[in-house]
N, C-alpha and C. Protein backbone atom coordinates (compact mmCIF):
# COMPACT_ATOMS: atom_id res chain seq x y z
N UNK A 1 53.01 -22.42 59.99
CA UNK A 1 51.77 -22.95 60.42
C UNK A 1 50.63 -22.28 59.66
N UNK A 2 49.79 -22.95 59.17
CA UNK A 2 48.15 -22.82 58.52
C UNK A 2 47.44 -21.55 59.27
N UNK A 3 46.59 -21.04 58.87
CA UNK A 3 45.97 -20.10 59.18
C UNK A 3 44.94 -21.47 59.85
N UNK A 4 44.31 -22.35 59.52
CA UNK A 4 43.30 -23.40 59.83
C UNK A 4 44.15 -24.42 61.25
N UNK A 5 45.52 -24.19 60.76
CA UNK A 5 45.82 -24.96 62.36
C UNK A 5 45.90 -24.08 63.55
N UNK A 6 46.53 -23.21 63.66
CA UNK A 6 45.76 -21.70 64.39
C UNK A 6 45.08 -21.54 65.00
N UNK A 7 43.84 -21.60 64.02
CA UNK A 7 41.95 -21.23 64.62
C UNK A 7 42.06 -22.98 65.59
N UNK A 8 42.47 -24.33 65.16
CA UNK A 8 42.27 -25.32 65.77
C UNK A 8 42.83 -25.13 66.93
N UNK A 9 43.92 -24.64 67.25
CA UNK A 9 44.74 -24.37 68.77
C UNK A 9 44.21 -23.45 69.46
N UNK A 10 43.72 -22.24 68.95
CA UNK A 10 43.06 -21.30 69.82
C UNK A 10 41.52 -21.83 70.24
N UNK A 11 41.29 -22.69 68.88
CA UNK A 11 39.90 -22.85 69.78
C UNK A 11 39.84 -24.19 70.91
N UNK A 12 40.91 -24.53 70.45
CA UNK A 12 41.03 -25.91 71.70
C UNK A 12 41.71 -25.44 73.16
N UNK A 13 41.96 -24.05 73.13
CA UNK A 13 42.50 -23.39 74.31
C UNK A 13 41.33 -22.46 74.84
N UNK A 14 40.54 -21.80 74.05
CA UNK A 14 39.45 -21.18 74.16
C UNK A 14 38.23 -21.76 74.86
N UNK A 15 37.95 -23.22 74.03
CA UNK A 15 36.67 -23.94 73.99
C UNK A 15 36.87 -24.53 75.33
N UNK A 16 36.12 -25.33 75.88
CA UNK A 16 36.26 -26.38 76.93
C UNK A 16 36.49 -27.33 76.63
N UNK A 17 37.16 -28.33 77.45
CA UNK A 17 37.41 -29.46 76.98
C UNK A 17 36.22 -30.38 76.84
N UNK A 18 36.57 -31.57 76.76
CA UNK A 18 35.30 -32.74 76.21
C UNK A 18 35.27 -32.89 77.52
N UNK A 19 35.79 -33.01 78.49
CA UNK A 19 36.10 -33.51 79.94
C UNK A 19 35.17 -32.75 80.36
N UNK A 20 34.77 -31.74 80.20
CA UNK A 20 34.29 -30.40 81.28
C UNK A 20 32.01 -30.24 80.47
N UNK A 21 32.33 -30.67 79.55
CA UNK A 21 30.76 -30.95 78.83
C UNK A 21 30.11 -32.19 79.09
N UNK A 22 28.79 -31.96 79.77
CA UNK A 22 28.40 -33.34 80.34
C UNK A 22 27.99 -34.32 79.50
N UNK A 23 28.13 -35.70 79.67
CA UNK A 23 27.78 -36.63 78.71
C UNK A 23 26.84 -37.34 79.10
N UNK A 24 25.91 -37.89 77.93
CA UNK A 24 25.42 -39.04 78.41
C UNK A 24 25.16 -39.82 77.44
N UNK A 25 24.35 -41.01 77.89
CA UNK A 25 24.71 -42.23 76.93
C UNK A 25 23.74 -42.17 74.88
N UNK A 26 23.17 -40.74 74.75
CA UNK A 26 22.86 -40.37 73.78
C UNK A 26 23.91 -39.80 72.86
N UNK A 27 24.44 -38.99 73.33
CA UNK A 27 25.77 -37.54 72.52
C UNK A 27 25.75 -36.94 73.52
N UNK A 28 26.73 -36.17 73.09
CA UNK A 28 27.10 -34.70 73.86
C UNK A 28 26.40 -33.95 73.97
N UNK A 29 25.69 -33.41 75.09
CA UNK A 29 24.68 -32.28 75.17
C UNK A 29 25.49 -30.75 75.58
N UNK A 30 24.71 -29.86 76.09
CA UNK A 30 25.17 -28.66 76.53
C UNK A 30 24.81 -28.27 77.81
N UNK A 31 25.16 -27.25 78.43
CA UNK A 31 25.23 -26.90 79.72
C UNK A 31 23.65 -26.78 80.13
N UNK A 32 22.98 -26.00 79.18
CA UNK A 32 21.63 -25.81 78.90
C UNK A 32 20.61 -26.11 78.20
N UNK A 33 19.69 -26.68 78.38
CA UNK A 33 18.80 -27.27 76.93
C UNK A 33 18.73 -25.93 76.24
N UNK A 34 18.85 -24.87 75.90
CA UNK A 34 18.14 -23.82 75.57
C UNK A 34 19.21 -23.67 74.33
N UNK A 35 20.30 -22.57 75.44
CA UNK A 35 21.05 -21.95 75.06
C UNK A 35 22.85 -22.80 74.67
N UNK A 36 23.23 -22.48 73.95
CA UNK A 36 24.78 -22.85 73.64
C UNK A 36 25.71 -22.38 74.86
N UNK A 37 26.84 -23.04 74.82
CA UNK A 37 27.86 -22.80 76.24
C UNK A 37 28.39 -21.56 75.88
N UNK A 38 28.35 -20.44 76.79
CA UNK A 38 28.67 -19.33 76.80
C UNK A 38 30.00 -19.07 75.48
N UNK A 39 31.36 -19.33 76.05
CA UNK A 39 32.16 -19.78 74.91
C UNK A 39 31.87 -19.60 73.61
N UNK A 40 31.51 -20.51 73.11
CA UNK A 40 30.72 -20.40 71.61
C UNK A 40 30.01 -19.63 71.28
N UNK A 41 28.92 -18.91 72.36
CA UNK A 41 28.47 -18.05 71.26
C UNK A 41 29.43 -16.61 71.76
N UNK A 42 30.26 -16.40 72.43
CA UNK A 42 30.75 -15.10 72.22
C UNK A 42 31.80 -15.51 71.33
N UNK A 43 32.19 -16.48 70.31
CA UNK A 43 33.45 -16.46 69.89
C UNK A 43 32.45 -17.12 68.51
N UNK A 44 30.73 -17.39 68.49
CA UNK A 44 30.05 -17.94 66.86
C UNK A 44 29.79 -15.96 66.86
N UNK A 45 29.07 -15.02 68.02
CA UNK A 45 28.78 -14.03 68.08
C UNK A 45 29.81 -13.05 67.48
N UNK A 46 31.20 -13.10 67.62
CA UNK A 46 32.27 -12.68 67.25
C UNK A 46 32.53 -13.02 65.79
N UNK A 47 32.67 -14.31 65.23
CA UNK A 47 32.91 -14.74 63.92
C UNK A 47 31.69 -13.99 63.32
N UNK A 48 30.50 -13.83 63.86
CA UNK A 48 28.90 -13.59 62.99
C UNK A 48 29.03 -11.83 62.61
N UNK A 49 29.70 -11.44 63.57
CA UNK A 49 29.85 -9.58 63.38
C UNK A 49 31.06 -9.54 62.52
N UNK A 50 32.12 -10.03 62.43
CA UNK A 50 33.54 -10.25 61.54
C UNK A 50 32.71 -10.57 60.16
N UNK A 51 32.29 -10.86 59.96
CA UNK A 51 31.69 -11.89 58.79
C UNK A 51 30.65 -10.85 58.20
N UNK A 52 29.60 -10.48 59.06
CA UNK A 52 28.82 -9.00 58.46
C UNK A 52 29.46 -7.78 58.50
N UNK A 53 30.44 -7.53 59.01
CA UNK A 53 31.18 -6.25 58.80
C UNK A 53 31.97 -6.50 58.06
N UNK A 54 32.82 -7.58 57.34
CA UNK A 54 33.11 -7.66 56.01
C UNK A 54 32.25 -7.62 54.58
N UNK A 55 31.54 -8.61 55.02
CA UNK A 55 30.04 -8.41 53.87
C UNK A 55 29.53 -7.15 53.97
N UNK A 56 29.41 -5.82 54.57
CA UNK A 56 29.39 -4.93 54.70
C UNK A 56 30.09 -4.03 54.18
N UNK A 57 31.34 -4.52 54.36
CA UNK A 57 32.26 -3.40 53.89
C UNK A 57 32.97 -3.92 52.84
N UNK A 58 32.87 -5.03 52.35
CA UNK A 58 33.25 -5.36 50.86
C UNK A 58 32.41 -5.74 49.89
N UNK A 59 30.99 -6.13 50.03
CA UNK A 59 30.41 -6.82 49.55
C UNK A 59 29.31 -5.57 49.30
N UNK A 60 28.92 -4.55 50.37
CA UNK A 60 28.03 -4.05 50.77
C UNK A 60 27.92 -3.11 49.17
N UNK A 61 28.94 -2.61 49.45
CA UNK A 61 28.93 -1.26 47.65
C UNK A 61 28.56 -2.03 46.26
N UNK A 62 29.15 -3.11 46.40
CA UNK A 62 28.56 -4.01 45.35
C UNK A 62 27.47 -4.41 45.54
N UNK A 63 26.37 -4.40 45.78
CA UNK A 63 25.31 -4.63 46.38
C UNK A 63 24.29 -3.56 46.24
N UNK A 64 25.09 -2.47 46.77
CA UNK A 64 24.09 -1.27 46.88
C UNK A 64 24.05 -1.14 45.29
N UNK A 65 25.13 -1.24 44.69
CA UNK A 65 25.75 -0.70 43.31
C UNK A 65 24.46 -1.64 42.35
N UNK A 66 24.36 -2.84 42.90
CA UNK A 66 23.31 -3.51 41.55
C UNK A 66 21.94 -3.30 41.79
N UNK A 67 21.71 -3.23 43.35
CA UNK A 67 20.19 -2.44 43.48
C UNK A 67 19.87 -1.04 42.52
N UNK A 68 21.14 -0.64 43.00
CA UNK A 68 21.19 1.23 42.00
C UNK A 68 21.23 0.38 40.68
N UNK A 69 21.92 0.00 40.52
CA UNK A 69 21.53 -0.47 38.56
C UNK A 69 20.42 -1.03 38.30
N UNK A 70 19.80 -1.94 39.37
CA UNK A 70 18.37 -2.53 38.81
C UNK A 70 17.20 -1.81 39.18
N UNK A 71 17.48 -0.73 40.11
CA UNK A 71 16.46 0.42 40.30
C UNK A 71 16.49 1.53 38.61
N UNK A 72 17.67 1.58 38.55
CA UNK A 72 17.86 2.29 37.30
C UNK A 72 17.08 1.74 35.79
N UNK A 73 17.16 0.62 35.88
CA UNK A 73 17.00 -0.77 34.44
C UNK A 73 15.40 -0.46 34.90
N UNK A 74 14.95 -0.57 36.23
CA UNK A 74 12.96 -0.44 35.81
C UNK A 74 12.88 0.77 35.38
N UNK A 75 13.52 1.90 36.33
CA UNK A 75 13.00 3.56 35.98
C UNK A 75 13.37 3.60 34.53
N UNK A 76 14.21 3.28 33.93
CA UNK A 76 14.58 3.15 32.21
C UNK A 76 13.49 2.00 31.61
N UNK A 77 13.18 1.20 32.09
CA UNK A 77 11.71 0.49 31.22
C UNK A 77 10.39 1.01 31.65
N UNK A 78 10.39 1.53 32.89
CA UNK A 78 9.26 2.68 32.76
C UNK A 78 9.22 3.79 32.10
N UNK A 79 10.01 4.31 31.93
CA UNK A 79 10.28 5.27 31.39
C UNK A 79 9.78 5.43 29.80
N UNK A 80 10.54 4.04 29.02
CA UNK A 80 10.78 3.93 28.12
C UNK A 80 8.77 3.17 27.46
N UNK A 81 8.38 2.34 28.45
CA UNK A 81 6.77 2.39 28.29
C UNK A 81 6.19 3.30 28.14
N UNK A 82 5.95 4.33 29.05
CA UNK A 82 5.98 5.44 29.06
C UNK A 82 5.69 6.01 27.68
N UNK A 83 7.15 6.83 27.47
CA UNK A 83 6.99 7.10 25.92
C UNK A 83 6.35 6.24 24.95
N UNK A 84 6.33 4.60 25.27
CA UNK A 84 5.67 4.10 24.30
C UNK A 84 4.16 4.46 24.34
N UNK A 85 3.57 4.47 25.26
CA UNK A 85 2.42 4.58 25.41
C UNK A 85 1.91 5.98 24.95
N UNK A 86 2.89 6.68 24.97
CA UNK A 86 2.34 8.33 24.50
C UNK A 86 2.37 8.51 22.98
N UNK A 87 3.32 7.51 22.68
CA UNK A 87 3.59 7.59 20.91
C UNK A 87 2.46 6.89 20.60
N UNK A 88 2.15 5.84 21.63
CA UNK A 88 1.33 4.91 20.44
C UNK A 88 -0.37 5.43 20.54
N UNK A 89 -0.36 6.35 21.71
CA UNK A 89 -1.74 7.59 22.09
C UNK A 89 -1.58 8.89 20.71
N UNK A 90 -0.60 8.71 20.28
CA UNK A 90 -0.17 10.13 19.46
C UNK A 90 -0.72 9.59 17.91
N UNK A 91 0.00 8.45 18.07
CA UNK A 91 -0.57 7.70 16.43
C UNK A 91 -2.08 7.39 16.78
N UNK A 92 -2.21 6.79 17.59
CA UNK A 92 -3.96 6.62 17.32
C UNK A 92 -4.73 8.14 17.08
N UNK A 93 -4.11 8.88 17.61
CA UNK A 93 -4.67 10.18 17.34
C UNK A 93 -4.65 10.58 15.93
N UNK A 94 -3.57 10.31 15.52
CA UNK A 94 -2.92 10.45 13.88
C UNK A 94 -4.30 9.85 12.97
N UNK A 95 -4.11 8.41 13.58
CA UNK A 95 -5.15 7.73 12.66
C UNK A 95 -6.30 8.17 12.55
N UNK A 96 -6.94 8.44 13.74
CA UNK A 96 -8.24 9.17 13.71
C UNK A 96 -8.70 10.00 12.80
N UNK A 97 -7.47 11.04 12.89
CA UNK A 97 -7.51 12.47 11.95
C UNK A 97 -7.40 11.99 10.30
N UNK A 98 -6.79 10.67 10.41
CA UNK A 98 -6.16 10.43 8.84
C UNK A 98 -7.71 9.85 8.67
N UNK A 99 -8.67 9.16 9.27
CA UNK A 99 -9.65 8.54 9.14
C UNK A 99 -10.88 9.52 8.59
N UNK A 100 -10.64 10.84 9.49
CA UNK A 100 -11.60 11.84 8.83
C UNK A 100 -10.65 12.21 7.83
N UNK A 101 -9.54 12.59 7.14
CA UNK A 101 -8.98 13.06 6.49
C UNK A 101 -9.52 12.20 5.07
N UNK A 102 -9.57 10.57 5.42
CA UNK A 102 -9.91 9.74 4.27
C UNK A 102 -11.25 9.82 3.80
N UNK A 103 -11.91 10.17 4.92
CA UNK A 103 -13.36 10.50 4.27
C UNK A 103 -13.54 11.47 3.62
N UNK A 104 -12.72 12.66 4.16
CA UNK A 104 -12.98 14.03 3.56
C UNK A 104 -12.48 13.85 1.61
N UNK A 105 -11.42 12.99 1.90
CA UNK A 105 -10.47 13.26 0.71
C UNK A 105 -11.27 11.93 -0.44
N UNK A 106 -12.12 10.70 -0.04
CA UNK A 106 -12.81 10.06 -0.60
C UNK A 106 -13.69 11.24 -1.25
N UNK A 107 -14.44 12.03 -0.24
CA UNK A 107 -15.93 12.70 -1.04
C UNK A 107 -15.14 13.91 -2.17
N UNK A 108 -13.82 14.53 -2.08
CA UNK A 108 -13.76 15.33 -3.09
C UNK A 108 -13.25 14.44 -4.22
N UNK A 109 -12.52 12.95 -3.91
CA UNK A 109 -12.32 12.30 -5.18
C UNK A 109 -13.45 11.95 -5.84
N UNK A 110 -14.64 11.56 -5.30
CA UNK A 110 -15.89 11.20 -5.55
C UNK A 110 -16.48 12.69 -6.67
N UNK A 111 -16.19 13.81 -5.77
CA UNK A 111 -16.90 14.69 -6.65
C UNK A 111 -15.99 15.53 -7.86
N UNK A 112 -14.90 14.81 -7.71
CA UNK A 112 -14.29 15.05 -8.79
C UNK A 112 -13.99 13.68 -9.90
N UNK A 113 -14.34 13.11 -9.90
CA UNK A 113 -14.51 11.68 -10.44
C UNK A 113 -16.24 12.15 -11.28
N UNK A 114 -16.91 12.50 -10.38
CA UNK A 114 -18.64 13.28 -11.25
C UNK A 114 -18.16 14.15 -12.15
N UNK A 115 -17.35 15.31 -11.63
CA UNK A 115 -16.98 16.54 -12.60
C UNK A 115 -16.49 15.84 -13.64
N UNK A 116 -15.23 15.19 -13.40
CA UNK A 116 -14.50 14.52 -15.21
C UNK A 116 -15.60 13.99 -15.76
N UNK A 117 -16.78 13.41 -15.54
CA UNK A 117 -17.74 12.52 -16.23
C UNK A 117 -18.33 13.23 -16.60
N UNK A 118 -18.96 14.18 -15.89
CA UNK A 118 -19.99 15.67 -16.41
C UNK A 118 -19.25 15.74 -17.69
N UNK A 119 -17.66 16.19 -17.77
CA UNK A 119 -17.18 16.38 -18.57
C UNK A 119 -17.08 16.01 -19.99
N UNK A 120 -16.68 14.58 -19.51
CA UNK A 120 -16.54 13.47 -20.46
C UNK A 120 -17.63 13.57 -21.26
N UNK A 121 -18.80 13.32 -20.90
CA UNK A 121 -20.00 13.21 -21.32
C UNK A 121 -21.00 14.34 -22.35
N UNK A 122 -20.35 15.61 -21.60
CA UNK A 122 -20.41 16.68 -22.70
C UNK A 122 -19.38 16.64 -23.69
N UNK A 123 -18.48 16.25 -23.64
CA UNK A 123 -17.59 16.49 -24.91
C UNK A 123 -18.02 15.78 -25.76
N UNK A 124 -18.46 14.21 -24.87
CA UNK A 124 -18.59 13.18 -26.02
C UNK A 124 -19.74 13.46 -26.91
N UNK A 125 -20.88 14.10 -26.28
CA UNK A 125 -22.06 14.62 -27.00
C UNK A 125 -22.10 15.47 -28.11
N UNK A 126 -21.33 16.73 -27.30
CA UNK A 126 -20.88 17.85 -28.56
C UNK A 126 -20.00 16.74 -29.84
N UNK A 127 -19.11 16.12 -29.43
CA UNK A 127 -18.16 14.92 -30.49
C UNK A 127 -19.31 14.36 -31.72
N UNK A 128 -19.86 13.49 -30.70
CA UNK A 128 -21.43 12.90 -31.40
C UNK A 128 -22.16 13.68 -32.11
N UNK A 129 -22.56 15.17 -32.14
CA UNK A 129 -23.62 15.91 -32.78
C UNK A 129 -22.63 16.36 -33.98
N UNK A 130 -21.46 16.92 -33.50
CA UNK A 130 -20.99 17.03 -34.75
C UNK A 130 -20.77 16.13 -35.59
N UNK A 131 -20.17 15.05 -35.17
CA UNK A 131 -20.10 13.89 -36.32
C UNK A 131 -21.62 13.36 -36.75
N UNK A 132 -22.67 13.45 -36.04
CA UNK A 132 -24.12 13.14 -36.77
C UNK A 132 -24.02 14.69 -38.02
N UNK A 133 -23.66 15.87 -37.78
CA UNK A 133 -24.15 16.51 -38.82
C UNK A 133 -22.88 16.54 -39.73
N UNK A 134 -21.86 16.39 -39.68
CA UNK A 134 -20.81 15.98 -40.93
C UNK A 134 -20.72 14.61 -41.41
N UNK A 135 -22.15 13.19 -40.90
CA UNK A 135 -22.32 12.58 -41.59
C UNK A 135 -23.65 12.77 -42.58
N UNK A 136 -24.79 13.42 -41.70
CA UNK A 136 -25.87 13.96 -42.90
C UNK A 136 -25.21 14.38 -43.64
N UNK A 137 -24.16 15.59 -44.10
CA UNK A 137 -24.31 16.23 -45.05
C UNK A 137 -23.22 15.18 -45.81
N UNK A 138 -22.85 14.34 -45.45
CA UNK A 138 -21.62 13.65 -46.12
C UNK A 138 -23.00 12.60 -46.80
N UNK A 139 -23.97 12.54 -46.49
CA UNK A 139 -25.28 11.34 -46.62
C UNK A 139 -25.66 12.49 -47.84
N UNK A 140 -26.42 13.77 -47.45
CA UNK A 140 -26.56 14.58 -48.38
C UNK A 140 -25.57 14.79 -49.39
N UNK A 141 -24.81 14.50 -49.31
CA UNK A 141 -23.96 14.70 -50.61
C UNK A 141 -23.38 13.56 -51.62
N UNK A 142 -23.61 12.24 -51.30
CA UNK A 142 -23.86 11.30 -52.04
C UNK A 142 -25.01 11.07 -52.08
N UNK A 143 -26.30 11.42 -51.37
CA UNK A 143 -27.75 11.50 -52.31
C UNK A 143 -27.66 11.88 -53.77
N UNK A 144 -27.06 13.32 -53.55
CA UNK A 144 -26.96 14.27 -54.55
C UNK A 144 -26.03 13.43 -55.44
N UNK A 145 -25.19 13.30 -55.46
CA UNK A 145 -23.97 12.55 -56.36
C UNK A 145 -24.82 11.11 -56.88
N UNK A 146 -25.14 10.36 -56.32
CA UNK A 146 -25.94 9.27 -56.56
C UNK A 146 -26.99 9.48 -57.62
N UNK A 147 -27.58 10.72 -57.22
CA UNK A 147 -28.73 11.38 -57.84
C UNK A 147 -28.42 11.95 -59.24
N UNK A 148 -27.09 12.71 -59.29
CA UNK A 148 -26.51 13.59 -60.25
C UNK A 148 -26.41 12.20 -61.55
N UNK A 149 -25.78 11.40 -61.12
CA UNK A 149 -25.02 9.94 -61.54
C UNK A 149 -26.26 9.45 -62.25
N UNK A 150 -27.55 9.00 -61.60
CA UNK A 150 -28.33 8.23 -62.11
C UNK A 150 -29.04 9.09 -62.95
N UNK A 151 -28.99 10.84 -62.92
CA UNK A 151 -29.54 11.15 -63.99
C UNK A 151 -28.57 11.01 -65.45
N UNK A 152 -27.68 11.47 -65.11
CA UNK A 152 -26.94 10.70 -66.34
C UNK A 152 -26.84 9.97 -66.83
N UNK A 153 -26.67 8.40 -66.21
CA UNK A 153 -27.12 7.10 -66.33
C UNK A 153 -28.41 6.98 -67.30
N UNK A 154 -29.11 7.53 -67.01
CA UNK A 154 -30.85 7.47 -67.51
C UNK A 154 -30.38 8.25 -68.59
N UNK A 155 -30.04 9.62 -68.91
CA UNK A 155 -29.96 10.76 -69.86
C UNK A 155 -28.99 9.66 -71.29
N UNK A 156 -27.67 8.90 -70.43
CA UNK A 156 -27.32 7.82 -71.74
C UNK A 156 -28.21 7.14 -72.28
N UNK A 157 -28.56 6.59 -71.72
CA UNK A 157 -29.63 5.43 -71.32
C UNK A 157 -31.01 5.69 -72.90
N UNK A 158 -31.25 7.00 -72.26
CA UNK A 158 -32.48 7.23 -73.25
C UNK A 158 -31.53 7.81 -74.77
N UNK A 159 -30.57 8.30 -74.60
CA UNK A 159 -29.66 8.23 -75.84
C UNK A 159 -29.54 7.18 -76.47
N UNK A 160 -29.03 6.66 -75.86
CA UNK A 160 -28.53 5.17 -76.82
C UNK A 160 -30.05 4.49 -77.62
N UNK A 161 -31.06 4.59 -76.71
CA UNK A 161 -32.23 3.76 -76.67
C UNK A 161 -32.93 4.79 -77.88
N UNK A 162 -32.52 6.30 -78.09
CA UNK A 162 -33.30 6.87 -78.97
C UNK A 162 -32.51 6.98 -80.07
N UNK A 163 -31.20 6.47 -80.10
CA UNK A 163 -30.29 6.57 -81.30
C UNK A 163 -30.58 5.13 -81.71
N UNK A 164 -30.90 3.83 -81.25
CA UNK A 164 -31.41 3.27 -81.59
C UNK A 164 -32.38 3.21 -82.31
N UNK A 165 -33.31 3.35 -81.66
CA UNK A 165 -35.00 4.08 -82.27
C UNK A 165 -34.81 4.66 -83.82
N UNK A 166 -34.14 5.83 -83.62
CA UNK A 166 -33.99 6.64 -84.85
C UNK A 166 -33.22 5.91 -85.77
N UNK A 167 -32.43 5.24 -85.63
CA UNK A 167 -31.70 4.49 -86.70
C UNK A 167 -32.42 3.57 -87.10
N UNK A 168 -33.12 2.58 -86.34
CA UNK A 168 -34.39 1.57 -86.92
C UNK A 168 -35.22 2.35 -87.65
N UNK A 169 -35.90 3.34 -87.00
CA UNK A 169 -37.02 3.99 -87.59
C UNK A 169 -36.26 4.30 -89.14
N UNK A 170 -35.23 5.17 -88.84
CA UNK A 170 -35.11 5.65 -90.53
C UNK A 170 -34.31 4.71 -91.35
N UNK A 171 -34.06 3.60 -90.91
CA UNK A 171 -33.91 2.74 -92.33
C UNK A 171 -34.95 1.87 -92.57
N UNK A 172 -36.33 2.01 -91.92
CA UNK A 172 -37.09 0.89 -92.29
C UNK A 172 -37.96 2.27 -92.92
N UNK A 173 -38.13 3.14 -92.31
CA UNK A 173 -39.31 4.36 -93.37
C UNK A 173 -38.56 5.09 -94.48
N UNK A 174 -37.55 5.05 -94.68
CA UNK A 174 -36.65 6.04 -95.53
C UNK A 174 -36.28 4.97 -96.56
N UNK A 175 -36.17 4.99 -98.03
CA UNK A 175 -35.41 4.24 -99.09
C UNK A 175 -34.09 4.73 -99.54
N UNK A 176 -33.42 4.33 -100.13
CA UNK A 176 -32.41 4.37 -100.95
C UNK A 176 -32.07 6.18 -101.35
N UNK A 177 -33.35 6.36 -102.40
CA UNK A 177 -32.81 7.45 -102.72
C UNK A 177 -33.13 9.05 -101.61
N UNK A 178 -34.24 8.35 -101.11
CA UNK A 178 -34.41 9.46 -99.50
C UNK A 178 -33.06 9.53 -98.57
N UNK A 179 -32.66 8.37 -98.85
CA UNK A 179 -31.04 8.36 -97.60
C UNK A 179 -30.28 9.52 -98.66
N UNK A 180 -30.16 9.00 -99.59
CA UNK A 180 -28.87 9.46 -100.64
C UNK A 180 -29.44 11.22 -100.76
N UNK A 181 -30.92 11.47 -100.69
CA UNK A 181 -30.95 12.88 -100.96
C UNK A 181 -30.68 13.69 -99.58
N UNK A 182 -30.99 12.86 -98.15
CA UNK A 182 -30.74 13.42 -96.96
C UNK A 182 -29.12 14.25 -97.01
N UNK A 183 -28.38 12.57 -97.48
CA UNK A 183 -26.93 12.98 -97.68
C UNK A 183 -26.13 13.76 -97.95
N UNK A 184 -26.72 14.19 -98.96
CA UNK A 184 -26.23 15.54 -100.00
C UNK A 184 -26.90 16.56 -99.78
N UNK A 185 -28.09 16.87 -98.85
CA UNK A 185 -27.93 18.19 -98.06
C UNK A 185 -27.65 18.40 -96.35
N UNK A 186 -26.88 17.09 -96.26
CA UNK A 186 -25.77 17.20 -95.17
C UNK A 186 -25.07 17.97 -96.02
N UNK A 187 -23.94 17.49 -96.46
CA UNK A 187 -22.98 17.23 -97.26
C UNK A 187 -23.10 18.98 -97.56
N UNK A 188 -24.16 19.60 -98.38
CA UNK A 188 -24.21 20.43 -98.83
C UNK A 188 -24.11 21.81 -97.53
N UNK A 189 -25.00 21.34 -96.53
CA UNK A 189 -25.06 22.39 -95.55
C UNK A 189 -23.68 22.31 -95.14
N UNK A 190 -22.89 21.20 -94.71
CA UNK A 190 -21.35 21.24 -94.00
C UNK A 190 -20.52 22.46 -94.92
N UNK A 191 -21.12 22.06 -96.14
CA UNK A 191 -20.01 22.95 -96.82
C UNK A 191 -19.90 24.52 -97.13
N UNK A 192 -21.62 24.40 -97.10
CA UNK A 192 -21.68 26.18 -97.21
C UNK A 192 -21.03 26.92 -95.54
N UNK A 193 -21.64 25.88 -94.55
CA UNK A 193 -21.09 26.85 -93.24
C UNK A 193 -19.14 26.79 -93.41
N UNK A 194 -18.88 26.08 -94.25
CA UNK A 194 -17.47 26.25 -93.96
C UNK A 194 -16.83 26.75 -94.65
């Protein structure tokens, strides 16, 4: 026999019959408008304590067990905010400091960015003065060369122009036998010096 045919026999020996519950031409009512027929509730009262003292005692640890885990899962995301909030208080702090740090470290790039230029600027000057005075004298010294050149130039110049001269002059004032007597005291002086 069923565990379900069972509960049907005991409760049809338990319960009252249909005979003994008053009727009328609506449904079946109860002994009391209020309350349920005694019966039933010491045997719904009975099933209701069976039923929470199982859920109690089987159900209950599992139960307590996921409250304890989901009490655990906030205190671990509080927790874990928490630290976030202190890290992310720690970096803003960071930044701050890096913020004066960037200013500080802007003004010595700044004044070292002036110094290389100070720098720059003298070298390039001293660079510049010397190359202005090793181009004067490089200027001075093709003056001079230029100068040296064109006196020579001129010094041919009036050579040629007076060997000219002299050669016109003495064949148009000198004759025949004036050339021929010049000649022969060339001729004559070459020979005594030699």
């Amino acid at each position: 026999m069923s565990v379900l045919a069972t509960a049907s026999i005991l409760a049809g020996r338990v319960l009252p019959a249909s005979e003994d519950i008053p009727f009328d031409d609506k449904g079946y009512t109860t002994e009391h408008w209020l309350f349920a027929p005694t019966w039933e509730t010491i045997i719904g009262s009975t099933a209701s304590i069976i039923i929470f003292a199982a859920i109690y005692k089987l159900a209950g640890p599992v139960i307590k067990q996921s409250f304890a885990d989901r009490t655990a899962g906030i205190q671990a995301e509080l927790d874990k905010s928490a630290t976030a909030k202190a890290e992310a208080e720690a970096e803003a702090v960071r930044i701050r400091e890096a913020k004066g740090d960037i200013d500080a470290e802007r003004s010595r790039l700044y004044a070292d960015a002036d110094m290389q230029a100070e720098a720059l600027l003298t070298d390039g000057r001293a660079k510049i003065e010397t190359e202005m005075v090793e181009l004067e004298q490089r200027a001075d010294a093709d003056i001079a060369a230029a100068a040296d050149r064109s006196a020579d130039e001129l010094r041919a110049e009036i050579a040629r122009y007076s060997s000219n001269a002299v050669e016109s002059i003495v064949s148009s004032t000198l004759d025949n036998s004036a050339q021929q007597e010049l000649i022969e005291s060339f001729i004559t002086r070459v020979g005594a010096s030699s």
